[in-house]
PDB file of N, CA and C in Angstrom:
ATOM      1  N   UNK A   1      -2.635  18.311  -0.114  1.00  0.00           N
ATOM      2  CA  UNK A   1      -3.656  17.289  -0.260  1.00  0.00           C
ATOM      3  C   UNK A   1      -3.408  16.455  -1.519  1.00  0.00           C
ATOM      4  N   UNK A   2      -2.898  17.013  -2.952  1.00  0.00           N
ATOM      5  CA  UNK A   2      -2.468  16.313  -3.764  1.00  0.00           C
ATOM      6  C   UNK A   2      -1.677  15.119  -3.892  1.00  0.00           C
ATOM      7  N   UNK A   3      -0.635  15.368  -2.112  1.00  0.00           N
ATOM      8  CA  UNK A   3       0.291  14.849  -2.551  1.00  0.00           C
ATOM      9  C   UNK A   3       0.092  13.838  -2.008  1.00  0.00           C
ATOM     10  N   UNK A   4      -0.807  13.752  -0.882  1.00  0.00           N
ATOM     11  CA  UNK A   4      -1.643  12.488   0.209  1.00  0.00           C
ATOM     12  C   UNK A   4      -1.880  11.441  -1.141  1.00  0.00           C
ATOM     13  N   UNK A   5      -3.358  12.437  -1.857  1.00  0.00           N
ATOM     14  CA  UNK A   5      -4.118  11.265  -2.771  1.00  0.00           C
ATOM     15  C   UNK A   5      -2.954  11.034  -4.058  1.00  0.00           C
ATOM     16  N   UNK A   6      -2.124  11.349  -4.364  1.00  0.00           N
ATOM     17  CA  UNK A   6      -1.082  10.481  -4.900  1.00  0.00           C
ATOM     18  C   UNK A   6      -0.482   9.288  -4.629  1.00  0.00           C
ATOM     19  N   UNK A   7      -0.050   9.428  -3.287  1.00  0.00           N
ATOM     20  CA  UNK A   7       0.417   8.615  -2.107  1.00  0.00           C
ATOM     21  C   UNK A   7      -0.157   6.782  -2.481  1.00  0.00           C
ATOM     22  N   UNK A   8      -1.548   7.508  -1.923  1.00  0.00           N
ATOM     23  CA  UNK A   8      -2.526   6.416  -1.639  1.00  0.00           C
ATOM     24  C   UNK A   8      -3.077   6.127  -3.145  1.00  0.00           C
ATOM     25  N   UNK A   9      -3.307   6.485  -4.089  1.00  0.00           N
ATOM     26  CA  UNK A   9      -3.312   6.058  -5.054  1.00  0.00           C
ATOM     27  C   UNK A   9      -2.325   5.178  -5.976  1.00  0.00           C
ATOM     28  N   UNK A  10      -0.732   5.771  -5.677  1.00  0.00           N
ATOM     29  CA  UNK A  10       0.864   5.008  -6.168  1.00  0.00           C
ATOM     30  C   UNK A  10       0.430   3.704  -4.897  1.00  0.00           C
ATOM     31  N   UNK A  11      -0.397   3.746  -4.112  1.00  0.00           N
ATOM     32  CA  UNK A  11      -0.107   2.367  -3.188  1.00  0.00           C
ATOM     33  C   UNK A  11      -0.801   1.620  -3.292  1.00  0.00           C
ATOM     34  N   UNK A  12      -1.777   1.952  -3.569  1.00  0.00           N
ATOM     35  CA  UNK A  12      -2.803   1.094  -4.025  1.00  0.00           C
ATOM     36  C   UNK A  12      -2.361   0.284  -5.492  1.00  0.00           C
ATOM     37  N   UNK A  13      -2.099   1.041  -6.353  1.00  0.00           N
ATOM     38  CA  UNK A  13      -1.335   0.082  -7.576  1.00  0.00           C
ATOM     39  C   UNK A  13      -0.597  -0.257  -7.583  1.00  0.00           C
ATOM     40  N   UNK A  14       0.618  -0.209  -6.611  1.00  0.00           N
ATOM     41  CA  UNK A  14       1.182  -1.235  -6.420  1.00  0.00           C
ATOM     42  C   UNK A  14       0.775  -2.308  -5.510  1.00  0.00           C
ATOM     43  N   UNK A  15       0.112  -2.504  -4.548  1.00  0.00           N
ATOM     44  CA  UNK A  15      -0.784  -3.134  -4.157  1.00  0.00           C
ATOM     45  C   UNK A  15      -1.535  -4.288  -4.977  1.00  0.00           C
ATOM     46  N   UNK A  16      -2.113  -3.626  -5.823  1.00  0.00           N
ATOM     47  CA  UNK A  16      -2.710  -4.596  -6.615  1.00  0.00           C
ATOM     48  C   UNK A  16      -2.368  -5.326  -7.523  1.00  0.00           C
ATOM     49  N   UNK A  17      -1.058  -4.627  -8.369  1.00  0.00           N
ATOM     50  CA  UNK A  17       0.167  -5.150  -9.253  1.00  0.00           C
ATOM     51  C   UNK A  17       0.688  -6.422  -8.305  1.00  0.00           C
ATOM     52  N   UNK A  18       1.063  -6.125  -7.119  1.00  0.00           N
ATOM     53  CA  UNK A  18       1.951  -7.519  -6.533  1.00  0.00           C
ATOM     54  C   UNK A  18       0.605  -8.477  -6.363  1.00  0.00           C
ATOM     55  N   UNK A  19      -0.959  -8.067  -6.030  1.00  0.00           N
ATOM     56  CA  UNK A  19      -1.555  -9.168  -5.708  1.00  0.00           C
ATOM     57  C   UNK A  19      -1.542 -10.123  -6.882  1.00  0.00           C
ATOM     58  N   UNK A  20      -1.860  -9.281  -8.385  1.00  0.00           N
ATOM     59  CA  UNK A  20      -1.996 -10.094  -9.550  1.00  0.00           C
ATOM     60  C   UNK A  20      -0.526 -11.000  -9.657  1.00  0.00           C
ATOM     61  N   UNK A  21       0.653 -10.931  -8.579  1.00  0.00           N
ATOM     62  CA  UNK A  21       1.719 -11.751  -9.067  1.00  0.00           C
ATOM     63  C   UNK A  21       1.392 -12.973  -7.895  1.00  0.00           C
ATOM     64  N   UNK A  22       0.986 -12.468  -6.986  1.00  0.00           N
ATOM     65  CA  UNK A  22       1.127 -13.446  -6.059  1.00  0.00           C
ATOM     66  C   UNK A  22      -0.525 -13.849  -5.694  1.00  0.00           C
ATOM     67  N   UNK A  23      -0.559 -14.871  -5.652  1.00  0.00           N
ATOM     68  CA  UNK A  23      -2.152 -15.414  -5.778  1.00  0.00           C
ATOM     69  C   UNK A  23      -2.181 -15.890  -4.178  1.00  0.00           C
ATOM     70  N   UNK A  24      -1.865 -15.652  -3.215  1.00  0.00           N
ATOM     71  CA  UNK A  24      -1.764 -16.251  -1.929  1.00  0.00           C
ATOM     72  C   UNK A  24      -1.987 -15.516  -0.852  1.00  0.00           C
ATOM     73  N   UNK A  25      -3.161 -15.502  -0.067  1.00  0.00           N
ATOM     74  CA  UNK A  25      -3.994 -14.803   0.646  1.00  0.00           C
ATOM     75  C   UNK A  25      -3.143 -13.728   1.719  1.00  0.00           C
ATOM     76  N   UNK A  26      -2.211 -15.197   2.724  1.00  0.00           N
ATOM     77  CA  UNK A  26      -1.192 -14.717   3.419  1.00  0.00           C
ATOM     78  C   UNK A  26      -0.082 -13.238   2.812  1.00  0.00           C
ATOM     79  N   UNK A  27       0.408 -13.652   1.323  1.00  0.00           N
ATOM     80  CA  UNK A  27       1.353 -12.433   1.038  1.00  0.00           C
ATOM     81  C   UNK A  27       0.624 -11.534   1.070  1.00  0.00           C
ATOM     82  N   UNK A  28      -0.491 -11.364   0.707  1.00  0.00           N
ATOM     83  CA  UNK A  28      -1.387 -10.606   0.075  1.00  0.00           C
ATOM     84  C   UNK A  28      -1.792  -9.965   1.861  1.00  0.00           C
ATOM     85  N   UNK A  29      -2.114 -10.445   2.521  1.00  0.00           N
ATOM     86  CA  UNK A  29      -2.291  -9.666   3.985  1.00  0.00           C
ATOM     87  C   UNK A  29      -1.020  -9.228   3.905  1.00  0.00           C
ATOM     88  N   UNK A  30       0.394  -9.651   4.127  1.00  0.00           N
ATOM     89  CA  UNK A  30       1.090  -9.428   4.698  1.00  0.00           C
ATOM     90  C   UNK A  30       1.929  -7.246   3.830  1.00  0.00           C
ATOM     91  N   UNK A  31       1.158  -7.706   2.203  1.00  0.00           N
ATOM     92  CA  UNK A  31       1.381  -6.718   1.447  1.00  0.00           C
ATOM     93  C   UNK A  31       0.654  -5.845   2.124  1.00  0.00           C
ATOM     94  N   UNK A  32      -0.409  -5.986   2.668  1.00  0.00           N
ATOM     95  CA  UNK A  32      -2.083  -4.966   3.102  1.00  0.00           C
ATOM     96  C   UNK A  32      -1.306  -4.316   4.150  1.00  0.00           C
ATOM     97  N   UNK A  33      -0.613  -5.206   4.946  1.00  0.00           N
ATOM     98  CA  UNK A  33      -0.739  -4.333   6.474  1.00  0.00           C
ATOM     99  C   UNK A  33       0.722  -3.605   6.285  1.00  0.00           C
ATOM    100  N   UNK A  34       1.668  -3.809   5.054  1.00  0.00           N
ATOM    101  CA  UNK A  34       3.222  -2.979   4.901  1.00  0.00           C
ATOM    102  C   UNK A  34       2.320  -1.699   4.068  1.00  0.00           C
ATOM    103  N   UNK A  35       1.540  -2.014   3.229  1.00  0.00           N
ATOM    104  CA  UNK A  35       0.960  -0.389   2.818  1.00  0.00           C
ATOM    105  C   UNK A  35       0.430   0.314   3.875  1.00  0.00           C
ATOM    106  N   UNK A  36      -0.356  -0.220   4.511  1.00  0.00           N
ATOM    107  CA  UNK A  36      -0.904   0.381   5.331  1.00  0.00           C
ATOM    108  C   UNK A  36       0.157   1.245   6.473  1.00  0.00           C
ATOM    109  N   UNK A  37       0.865   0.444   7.266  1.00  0.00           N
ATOM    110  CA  UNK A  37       1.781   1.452   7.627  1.00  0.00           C
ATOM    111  C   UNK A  37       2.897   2.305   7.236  1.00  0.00           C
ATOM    112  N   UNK A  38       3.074   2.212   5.997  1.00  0.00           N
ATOM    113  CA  UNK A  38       3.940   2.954   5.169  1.00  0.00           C
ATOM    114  C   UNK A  38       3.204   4.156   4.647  1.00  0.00           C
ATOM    115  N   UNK A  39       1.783   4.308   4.126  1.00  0.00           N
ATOM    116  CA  UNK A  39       1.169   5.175   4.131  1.00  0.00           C
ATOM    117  C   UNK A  39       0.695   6.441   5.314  1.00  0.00           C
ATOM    118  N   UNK A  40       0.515   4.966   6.305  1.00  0.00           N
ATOM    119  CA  UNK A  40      -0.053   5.934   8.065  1.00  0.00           C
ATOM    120  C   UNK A  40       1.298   6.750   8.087  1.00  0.00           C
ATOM    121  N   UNK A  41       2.846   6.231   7.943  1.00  0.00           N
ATOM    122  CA  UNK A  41       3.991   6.659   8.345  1.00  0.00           C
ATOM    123  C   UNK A  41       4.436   7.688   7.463  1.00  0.00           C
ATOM    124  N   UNK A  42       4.014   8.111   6.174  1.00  0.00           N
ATOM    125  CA  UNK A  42       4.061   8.503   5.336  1.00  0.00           C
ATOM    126  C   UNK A  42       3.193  10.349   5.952  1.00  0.00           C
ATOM    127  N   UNK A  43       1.837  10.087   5.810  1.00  0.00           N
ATOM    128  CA  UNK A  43       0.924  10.523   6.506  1.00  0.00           C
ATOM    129  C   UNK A  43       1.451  11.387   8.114  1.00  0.00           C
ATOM    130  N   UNK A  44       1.510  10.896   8.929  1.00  0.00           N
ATOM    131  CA  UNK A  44       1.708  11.207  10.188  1.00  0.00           C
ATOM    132  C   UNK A  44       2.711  10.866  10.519  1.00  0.00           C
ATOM    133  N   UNK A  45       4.250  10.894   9.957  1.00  0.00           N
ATOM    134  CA  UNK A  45       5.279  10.277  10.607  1.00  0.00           C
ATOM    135  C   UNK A  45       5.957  11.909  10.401  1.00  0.00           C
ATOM    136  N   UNK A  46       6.873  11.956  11.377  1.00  0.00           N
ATOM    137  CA  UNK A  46       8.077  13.405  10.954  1.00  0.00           C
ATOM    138  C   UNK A  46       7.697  14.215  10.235  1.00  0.00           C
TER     139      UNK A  46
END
């Protein structure tokens, strides 16, 4: 379980690190939905 809320915590800051570089709604979705399945895949993959 540690290693989940690590996970999602290292993704979330980076997450938010690239939003503060990029001010543009589009990257900024396009960042949302690569965490998101990198985490789900992370999570429930192999």
């Amino acid at each position: 379980m540690k290693k989940i809320i690590g996970l999602v915590s290292f993704l979330i800051a980076i997450g938010m690190l690239i939003m503060l570089i990029a001010h543009n709604r589009l990257i900024g979705m396009v960042i949302i939905a690569l965490l998101l399945f990198l985490g789900y895949h992370c999570i429930c993959g192999d």
